[in-house]
Protein backbone atom coordinates (compact mmCIF):
# COMPACT_ATOMS: atom_id res chain seq x y z
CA UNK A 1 231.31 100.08 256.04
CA UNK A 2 232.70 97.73 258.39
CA UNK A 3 235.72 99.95 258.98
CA UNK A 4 233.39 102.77 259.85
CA UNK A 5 231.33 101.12 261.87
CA UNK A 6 234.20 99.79 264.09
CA UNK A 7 235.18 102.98 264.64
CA UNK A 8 231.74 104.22 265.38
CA UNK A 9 231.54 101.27 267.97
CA UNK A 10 234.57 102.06 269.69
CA UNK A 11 234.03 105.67 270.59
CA UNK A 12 234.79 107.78 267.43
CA UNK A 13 238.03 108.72 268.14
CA UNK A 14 238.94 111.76 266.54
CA UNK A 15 242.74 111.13 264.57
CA UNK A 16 241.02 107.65 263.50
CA UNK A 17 238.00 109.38 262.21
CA UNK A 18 240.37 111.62 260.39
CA UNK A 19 241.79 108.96 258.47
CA UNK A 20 238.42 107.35 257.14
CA UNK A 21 236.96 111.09 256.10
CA UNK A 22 240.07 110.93 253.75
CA UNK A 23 240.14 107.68 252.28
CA UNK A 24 236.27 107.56 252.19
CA UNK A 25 234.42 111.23 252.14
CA UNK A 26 237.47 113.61 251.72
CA UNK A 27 236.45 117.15 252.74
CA UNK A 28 239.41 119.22 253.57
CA UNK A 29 237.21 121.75 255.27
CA UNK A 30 235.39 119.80 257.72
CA UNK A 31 239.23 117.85 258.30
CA UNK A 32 240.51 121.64 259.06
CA UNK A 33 237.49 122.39 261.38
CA UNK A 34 237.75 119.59 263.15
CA UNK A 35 241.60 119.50 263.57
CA UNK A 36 241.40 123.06 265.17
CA UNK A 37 238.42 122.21 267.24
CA UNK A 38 238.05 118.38 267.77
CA UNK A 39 235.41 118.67 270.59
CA UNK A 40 233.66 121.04 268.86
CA UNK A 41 232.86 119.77 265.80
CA UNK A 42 233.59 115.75 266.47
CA UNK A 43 229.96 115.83 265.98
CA UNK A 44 229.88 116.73 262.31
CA UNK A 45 233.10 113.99 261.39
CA UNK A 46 231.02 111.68 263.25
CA UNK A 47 227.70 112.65 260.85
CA UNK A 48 229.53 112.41 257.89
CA UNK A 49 231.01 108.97 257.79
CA UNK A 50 227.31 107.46 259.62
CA UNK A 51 226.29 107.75 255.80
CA UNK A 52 228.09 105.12 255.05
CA UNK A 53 226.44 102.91 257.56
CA UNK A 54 223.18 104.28 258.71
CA UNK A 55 219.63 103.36 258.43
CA UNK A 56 219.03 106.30 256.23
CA UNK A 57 221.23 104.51 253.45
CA UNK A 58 217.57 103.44 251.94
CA UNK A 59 216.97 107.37 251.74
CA UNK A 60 219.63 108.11 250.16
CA UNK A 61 218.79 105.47 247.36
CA UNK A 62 215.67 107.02 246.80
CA UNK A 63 217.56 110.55 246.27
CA UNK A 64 219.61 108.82 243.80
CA UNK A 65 216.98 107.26 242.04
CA UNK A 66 215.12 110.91 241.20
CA UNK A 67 218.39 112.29 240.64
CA UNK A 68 218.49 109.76 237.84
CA UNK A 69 215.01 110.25 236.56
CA UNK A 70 215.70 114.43 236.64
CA UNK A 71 218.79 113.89 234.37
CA UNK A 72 217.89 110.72 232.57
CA UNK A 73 220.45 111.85 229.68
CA UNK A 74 223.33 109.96 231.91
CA UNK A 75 221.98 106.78 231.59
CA UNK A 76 221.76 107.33 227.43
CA UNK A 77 224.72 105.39 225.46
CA UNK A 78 225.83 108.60 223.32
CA UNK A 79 225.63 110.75 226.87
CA UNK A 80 229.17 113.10 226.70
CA UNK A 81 231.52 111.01 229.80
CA UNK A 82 232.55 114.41 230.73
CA UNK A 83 228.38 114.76 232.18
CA UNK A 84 229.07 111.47 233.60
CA UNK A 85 231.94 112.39 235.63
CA UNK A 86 229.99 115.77 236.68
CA UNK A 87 227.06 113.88 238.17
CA UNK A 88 229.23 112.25 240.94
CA UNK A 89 231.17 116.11 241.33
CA UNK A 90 227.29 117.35 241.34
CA UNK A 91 226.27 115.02 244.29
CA UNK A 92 229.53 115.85 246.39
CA UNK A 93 228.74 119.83 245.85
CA UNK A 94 225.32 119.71 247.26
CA UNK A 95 225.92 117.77 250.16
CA UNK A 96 229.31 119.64 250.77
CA UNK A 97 227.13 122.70 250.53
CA UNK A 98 224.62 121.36 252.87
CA UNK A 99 227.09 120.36 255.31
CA UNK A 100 228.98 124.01 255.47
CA UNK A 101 225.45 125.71 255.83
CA UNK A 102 225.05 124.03 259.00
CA UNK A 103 228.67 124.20 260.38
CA UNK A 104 227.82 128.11 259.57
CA UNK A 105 225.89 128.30 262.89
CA UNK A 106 228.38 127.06 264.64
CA UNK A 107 231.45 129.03 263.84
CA UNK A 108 232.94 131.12 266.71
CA UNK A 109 236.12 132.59 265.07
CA UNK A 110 236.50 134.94 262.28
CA UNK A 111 238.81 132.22 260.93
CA UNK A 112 236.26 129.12 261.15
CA UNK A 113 233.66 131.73 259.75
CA UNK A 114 235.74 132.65 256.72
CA UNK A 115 236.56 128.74 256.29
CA UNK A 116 233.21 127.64 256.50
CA UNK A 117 232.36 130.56 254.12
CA UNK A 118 234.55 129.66 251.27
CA UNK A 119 233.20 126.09 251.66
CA UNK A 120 229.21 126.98 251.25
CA UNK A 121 230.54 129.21 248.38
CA UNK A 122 232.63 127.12 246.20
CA UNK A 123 230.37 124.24 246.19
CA UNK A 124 227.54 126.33 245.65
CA UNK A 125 229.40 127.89 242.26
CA UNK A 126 230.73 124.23 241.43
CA UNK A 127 226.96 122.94 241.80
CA UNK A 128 225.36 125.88 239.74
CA UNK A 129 227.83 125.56 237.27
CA UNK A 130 227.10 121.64 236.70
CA UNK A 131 223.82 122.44 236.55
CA UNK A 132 223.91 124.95 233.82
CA UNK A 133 225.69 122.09 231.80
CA UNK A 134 222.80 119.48 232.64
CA UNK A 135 220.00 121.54 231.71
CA UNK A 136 222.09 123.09 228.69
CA UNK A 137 222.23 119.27 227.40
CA UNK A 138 218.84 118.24 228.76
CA UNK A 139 217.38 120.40 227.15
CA UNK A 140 218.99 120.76 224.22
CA UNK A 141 220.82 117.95 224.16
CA UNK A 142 224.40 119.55 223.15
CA UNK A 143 227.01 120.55 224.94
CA UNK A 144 227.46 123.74 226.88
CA UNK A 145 231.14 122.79 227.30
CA UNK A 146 231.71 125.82 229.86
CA UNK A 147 232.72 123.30 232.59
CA UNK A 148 236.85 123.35 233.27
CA UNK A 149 236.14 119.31 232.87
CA UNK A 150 235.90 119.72 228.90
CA UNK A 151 238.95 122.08 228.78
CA UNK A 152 241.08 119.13 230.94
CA UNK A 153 239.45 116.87 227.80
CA UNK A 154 240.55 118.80 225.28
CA UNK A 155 243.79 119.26 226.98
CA UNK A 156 244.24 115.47 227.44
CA UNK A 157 243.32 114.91 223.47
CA UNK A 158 246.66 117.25 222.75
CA UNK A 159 248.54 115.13 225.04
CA UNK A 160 247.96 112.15 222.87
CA UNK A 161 248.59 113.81 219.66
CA UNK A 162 252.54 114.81 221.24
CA UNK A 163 255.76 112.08 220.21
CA UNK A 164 257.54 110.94 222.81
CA UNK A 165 260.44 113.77 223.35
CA UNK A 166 256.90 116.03 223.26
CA UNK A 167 255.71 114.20 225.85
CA UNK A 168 258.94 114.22 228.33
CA UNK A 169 259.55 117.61 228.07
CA UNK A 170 256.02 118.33 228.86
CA UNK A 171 256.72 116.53 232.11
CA UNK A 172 259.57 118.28 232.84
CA UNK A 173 257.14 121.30 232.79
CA UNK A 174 254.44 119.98 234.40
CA UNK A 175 256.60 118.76 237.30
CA UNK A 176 258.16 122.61 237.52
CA UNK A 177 254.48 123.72 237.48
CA UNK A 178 253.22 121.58 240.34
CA UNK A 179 256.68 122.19 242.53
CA UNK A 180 255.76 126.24 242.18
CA UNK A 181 252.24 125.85 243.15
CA UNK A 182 253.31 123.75 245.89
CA UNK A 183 255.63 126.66 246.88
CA UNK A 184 252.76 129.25 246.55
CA UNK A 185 250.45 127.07 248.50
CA UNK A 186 253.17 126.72 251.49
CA UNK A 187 253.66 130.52 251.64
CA UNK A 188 250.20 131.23 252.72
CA UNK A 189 250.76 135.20 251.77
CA UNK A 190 247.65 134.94 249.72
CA UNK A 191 244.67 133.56 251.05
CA UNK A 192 242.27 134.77 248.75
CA UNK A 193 243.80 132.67 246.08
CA UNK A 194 244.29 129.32 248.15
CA UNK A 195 240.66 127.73 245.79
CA UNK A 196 242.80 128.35 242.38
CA UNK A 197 246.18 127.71 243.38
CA UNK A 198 244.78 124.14 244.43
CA UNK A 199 242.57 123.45 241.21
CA UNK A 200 245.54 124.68 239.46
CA UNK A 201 247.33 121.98 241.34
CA UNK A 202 244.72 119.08 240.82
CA UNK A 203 244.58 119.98 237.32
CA UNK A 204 248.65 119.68 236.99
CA UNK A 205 248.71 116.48 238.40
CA UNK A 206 246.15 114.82 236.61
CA UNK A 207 247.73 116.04 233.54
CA UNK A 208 251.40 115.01 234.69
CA UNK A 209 249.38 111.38 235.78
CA UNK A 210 248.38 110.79 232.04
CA UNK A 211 251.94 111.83 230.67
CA UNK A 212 253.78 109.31 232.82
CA UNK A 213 250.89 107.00 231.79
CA UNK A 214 251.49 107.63 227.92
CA UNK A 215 255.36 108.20 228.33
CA UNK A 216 255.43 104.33 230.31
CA UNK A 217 252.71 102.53 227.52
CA UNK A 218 255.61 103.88 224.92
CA UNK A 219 258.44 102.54 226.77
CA UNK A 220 256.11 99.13 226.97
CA UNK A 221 256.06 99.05 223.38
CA UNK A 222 259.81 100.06 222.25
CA UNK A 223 261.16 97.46 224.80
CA UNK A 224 258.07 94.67 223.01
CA UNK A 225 259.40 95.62 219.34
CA UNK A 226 263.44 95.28 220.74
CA UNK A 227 262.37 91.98 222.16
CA UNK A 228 261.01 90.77 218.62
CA UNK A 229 264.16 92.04 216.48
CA UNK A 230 266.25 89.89 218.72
């Protein structure tokens, strides 16, 4: 807050403002829009990090508060952590969706129009298809389990079940995996799948993050049980 609001004070310069969208309300689409139009749409990078610091904070409480009371499964002890994770992903959506509604009336180009498109779009799919899983379970109080979250679950549980050699040539793959997306993503010859080359990517890396993870906590404990035969 106090990094935002010495930026705020000192004239909201653009590159600076930049930087604290990503650390603290990353939103690649609003970053491209205004990168390719700074005086344009300063205004909306400017909007987006006053949340943090704004009178309105008390409003946004209150939203929180009924969010909690509409869904009050997430605050149960048995509730699924996959719903838990999807409540903060829920949030994001609908203000991400929000947000691109707006910068709608403002695009000029065909290329800010089909950015700003894909935007209201995607978080409008990721938001409906949250909530299908919170009534599912509110209302029934199992799992709908359609979410990609509970496939990365599942995916993670076979991760732990792999020995160690498993486990390093899995991140041999997963490290050829991410450098081809990478190289699909640089090419830019297919637009139309940018949205699931990069979840592709995300999902790669989170799964690569927990192999190193699992591959280091085994190293830990050869290296503990050498120590104690010497």
């Amino acid at each position: 807050m106090n990094e935002i609001n010495r930026w705020l004070n000192s004239g909201a310069e653009v590159q600076e403002g930049l930087r604290l969208l990503n650390i603290y309300a990353p939103n690649r689409h609003l970053a491209r829009l205004v990168e390719a139009s700074p005086d344009k749409f300063r205004y909306l990078l400017r909007r987006r990090l006053e949340r943090f610091v704004s009178p309105d904070d008390a409003g946004q409480v209150r939203r929180r508060g009924n969010f909690r009371e509409q869904w009050p499964f997430l605050s149960e002890p048995d509730c699924p952590p996959e719903l838990k994770i999807l409540a903060a992903d829920k949030i994001s959506s609908y203000w991400n969706y929000v947000e691109g509604h707006e910068e709608l009336w403002h695009c000029t180009t065909p290329e800010e129009c089909f950015m700003t498109a894909k935007k209201v779009v995607e978080n409008l799919l990721q938001n409906y298809r949250i909530h299908a899983e919170f009534c599912n379970y509110r209302d029934r109080h199992v799992v709908l389990g359609k979410h990609p979250v509970f496939k990365r679950t599942e995916r993670l549980e076979e991760l732990r079940q792999m020995s160690a050699v498993e486990l390093v040539a899995k991140k041999k793959n997963l490290e050829g995996a991410i450098w081809r997306i990478n190289d699909e993503i640089k090419k830019g010859d297919k637009p139309h799948l940018l949205s699931a080359r990069e979840a592709r990517l995300k999902e790669k890396r989170i799964m690569l993050a927990e192999v190193e993870r699992m591959i280091e906590s085994y190293e830990s404990q050869q290296n503990g049980r050498n120590r104690k035969r010497q």
